[in-house]
PDB file of N, CA and C in Angstrom:
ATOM      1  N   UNK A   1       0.841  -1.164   0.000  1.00  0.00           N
ATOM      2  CA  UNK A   1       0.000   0.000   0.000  1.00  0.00           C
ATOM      3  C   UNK A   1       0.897   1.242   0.000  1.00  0.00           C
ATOM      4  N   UNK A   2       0.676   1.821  -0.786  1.00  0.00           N
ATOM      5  CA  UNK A   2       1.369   3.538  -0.983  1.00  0.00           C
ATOM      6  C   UNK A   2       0.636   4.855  -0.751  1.00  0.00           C
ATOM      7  N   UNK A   3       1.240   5.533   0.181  1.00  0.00           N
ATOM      8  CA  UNK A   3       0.661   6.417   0.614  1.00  0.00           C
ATOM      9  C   UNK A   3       1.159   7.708   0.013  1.00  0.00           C
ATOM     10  N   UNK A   4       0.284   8.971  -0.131  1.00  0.00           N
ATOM     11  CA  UNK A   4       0.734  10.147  -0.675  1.00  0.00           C
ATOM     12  C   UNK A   4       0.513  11.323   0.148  1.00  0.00           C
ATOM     13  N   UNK A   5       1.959  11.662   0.261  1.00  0.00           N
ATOM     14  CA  UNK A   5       2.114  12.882   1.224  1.00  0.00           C
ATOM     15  C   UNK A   5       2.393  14.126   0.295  1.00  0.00           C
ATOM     16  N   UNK A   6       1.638  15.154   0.349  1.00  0.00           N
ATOM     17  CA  UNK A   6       1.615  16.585   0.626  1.00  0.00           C
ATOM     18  C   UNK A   6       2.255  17.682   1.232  1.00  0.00           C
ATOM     19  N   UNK A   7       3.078  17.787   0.517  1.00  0.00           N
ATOM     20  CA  UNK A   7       4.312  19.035   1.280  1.00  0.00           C
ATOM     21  C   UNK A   7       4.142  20.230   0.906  1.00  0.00           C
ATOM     22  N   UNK A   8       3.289  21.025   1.476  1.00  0.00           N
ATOM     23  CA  UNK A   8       3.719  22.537   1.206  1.00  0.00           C
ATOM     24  C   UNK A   8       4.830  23.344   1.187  1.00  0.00           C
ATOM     25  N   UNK A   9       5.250  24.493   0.764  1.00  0.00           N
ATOM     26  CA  UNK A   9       6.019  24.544   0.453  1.00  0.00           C
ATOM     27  C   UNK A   9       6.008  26.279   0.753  1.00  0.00           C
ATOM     28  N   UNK A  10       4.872  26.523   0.827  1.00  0.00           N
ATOM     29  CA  UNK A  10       4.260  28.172   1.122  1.00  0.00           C
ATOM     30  C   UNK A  10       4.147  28.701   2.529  1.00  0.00           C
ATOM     31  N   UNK A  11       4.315  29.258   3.198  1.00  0.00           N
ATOM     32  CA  UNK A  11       4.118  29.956   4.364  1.00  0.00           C
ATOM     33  C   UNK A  11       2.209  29.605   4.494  1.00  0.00           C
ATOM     34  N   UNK A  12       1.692  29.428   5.773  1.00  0.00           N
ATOM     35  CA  UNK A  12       0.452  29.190   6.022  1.00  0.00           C
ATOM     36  C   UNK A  12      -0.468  30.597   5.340  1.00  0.00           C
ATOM     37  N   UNK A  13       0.380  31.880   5.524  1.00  0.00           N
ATOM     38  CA  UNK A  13      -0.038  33.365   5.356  1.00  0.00           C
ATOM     39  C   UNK A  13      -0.079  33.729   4.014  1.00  0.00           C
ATOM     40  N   UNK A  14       0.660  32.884   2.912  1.00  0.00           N
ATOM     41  CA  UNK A  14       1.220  33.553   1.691  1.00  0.00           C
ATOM     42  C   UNK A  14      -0.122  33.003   1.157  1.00  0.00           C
ATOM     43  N   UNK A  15      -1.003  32.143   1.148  1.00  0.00           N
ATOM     44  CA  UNK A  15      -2.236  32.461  -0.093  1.00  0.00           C
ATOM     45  C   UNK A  15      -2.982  33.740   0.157  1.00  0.00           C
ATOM     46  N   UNK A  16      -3.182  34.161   1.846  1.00  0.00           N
ATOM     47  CA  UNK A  16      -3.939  35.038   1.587  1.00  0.00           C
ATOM     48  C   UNK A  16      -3.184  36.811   1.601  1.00  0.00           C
ATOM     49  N   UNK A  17      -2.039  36.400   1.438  1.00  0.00           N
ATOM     50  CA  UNK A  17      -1.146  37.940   0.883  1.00  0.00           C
ATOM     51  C   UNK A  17      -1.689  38.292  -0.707  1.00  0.00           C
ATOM     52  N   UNK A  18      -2.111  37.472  -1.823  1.00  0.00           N
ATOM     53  CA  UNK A  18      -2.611  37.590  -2.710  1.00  0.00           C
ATOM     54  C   UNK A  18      -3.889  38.314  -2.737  1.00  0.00           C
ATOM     55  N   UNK A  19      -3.815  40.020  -3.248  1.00  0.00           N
ATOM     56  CA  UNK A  19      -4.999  40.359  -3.115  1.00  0.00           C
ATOM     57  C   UNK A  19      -6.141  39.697  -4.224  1.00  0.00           C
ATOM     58  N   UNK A  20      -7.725  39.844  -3.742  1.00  0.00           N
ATOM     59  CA  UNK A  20      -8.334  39.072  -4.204  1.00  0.00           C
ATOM     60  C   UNK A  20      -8.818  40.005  -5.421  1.00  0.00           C
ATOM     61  N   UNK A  21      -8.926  41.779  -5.552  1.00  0.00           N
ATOM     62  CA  UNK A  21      -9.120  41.635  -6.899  1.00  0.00           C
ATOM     63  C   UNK A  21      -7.702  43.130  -7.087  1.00  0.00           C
ATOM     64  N   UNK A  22      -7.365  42.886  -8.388  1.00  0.00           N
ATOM     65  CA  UNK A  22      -6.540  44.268  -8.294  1.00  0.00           C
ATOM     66  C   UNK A  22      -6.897  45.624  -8.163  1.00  0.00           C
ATOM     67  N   UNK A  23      -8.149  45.551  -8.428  1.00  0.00           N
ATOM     68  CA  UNK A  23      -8.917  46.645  -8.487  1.00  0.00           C
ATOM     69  C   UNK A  23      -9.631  47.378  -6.779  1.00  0.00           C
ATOM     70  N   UNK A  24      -9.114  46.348  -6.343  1.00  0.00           N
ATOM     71  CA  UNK A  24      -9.712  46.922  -5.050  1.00  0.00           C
ATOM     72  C   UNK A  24      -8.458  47.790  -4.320  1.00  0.00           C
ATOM     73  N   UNK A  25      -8.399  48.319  -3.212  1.00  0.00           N
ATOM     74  CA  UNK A  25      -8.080  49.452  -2.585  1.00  0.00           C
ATOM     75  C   UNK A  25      -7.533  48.563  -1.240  1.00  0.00           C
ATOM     76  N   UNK A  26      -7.086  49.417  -0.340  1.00  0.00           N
ATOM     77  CA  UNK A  26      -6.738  48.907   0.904  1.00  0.00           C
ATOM     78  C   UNK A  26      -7.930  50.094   1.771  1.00  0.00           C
ATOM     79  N   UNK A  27      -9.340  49.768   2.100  1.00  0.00           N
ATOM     80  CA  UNK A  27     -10.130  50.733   2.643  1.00  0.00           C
ATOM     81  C   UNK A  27      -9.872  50.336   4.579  1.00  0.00           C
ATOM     82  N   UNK A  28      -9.719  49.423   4.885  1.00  0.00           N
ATOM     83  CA  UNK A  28      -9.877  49.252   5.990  1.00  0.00           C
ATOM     84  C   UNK A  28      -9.322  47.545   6.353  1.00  0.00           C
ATOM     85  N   UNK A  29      -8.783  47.543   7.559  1.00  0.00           N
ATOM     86  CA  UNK A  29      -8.242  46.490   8.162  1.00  0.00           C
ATOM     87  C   UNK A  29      -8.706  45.567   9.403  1.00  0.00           C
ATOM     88  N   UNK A  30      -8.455  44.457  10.347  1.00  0.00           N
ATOM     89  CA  UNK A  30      -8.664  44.077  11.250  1.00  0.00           C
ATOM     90  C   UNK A  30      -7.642  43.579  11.861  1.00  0.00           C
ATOM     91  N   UNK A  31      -7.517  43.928  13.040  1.00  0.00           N
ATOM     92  CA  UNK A  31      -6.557  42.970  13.977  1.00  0.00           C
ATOM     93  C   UNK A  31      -6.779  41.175  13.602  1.00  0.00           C
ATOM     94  N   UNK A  32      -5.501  40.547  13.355  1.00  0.00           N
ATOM     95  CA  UNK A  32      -6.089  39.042  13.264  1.00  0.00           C
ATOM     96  C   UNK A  32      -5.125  37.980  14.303  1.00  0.00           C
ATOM     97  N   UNK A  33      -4.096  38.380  14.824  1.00  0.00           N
ATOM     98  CA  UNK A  33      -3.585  38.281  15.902  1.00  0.00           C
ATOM     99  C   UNK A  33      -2.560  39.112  16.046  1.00  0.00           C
ATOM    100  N   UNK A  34      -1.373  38.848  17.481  1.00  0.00           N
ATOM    101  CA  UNK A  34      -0.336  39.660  18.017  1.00  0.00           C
ATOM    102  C   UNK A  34       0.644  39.114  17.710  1.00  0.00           C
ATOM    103  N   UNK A  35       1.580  40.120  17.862  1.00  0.00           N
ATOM    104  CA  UNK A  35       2.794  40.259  17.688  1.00  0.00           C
ATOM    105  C   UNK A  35       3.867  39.791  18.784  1.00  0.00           C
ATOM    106  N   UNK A  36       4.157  39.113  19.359  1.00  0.00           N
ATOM    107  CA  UNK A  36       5.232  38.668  20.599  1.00  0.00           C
ATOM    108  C   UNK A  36       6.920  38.817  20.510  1.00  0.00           C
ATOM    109  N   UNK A  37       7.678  39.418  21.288  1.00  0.00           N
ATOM    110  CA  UNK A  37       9.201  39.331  21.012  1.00  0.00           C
ATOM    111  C   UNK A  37       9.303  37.914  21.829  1.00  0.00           C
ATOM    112  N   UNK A  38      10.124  37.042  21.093  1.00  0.00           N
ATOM    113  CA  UNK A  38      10.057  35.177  21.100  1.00  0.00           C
ATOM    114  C   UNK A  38      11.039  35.308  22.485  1.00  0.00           C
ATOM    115  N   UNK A  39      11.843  36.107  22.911  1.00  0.00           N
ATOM    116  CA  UNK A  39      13.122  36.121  23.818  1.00  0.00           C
ATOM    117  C   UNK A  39      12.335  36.583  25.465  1.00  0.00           C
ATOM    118  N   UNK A  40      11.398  38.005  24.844  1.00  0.00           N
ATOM    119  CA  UNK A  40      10.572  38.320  26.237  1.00  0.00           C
ATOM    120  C   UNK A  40       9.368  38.432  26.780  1.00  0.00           C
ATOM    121  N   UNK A  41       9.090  37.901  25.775  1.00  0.00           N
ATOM    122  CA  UNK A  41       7.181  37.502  26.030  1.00  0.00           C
ATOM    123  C   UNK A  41       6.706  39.263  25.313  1.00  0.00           C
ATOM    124  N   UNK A  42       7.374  40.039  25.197  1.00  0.00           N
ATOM    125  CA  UNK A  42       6.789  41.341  25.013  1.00  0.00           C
ATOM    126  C   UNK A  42       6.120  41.434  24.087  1.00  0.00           C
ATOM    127  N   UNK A  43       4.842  42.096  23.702  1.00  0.00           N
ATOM    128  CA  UNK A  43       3.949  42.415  22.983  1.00  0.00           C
ATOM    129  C   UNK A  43       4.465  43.383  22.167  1.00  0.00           C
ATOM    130  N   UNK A  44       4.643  43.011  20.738  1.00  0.00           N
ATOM    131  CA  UNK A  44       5.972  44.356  20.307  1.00  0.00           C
ATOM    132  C   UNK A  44       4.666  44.756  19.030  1.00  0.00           C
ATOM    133  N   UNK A  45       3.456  43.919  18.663  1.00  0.00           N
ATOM    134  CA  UNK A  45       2.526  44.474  17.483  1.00  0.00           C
ATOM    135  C   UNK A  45       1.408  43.799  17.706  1.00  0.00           C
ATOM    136  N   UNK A  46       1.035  43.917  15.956  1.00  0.00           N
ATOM    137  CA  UNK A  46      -0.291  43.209  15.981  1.00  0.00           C
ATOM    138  C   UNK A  46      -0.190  42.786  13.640  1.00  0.00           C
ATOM    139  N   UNK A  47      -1.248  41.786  13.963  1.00  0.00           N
ATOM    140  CA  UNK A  47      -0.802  41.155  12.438  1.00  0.00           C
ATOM    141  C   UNK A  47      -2.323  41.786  12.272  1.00  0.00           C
ATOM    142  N   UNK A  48      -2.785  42.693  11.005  1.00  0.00           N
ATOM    143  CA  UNK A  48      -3.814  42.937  10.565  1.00  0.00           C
ATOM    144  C   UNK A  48      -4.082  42.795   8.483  1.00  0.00           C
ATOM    145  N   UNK A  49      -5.231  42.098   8.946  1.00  0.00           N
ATOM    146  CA  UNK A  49      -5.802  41.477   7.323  1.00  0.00           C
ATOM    147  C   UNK A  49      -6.463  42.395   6.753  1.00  0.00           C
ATOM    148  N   UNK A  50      -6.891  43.309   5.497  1.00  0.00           N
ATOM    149  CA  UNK A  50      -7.018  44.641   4.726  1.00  0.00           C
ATOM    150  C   UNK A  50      -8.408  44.099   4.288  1.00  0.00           C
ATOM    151  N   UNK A  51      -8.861  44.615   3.635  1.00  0.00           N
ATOM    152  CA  UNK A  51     -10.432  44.159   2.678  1.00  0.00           C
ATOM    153  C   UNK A  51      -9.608  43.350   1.709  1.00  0.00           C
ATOM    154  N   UNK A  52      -8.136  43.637   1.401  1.00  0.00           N
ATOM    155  CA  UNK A  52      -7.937  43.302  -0.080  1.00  0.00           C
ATOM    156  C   UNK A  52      -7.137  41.658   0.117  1.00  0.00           C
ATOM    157  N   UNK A  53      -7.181  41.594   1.383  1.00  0.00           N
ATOM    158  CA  UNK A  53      -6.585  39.858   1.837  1.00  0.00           C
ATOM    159  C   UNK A  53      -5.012  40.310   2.260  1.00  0.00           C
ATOM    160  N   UNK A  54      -4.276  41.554   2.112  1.00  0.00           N
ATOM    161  CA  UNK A  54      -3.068  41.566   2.601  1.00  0.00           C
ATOM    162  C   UNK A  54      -2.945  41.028   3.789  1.00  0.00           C
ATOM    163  N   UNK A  55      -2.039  40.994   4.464  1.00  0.00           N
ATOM    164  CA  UNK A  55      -1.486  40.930   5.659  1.00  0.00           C
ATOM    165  C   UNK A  55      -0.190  41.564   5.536  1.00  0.00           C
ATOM    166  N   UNK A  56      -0.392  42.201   6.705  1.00  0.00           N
ATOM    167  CA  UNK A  56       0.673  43.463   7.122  1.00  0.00           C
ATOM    168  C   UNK A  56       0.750  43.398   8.782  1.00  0.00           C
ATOM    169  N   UNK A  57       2.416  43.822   9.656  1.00  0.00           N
ATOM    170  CA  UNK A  57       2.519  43.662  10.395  1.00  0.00           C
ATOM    171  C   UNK A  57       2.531  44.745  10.781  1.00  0.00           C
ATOM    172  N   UNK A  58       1.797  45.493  12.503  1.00  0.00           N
ATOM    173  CA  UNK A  58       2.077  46.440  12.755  1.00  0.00           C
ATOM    174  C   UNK A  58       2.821  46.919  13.927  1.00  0.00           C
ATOM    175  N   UNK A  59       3.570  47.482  13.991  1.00  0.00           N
ATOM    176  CA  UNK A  59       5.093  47.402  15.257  1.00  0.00           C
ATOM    177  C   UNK A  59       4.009  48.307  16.168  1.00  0.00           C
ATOM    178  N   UNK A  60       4.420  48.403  17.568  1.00  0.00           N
ATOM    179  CA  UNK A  60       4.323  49.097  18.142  1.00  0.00           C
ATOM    180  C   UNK A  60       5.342  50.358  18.479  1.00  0.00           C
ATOM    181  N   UNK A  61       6.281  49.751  18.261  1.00  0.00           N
ATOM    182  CA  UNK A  61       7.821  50.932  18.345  1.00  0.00           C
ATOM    183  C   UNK A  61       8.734  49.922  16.861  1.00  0.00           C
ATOM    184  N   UNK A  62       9.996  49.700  16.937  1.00  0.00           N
ATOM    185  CA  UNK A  62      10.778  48.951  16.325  1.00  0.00           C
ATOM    186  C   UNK A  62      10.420  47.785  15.419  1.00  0.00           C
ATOM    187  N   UNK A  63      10.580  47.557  14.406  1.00  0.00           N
ATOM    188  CA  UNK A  63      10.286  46.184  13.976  1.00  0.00           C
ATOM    189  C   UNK A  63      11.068  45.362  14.541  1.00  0.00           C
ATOM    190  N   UNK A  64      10.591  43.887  14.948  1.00  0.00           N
ATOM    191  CA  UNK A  64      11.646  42.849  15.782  1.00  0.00           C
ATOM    192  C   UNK A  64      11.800  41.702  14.390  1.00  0.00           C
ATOM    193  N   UNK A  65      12.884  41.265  14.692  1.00  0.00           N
ATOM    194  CA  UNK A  65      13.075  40.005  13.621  1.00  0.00           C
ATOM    195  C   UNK A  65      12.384  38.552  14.226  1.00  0.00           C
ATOM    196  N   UNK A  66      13.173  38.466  15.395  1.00  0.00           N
ATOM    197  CA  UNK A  66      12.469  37.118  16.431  1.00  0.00           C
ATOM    198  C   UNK A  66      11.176  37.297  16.885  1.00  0.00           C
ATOM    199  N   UNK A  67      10.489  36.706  16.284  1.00  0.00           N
ATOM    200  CA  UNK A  67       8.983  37.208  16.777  1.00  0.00           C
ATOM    201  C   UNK A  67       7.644  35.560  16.711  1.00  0.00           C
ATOM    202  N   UNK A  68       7.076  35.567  17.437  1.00  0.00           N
ATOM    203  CA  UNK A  68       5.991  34.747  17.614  1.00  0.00           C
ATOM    204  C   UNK A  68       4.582  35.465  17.698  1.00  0.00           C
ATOM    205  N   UNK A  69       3.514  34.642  16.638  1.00  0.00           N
ATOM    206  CA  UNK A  69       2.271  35.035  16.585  1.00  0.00           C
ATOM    207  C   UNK A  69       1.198  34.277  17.209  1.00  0.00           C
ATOM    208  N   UNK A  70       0.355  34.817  17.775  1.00  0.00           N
ATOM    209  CA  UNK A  70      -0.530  34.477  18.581  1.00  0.00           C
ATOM    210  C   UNK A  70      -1.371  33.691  17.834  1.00  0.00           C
TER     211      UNK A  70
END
């Protein structure tokens, strides 16, 4: 019996970075989770999704590289 495995290969986030039409705008956003520094538990942002499917990160001060999302 042979089994078939499925490897992605994309970030979980990258289908919906593709906006859904070009024609649309960036009118408004939502918080969709936080931002964590991975070293101090600190709350350094927040990850927010656009009408147009972006995702964009938003710092509170500094952008951090080491970071964990809620």
């Amino acid at each position: 019996m042979t089994s078939v495995v499925k490897i992605k290969t994309k970030p979980i986030f990258a289908a919906r970075r593709v906006k859904k039409c070009d024609c649309e705008e960036r009118l408004h956003a939502q918080a969709v989770k936080r931002i964590y520094d991975r070293q101090t538990g600190e709350l350094v942002g927040w990850l927010y999704e656009w009408n147009t499917g972006d995702i964009t990160p938003r710092w509170s001060a500094a952008p951090h590289s080491d970071v964990v999302y809620e």
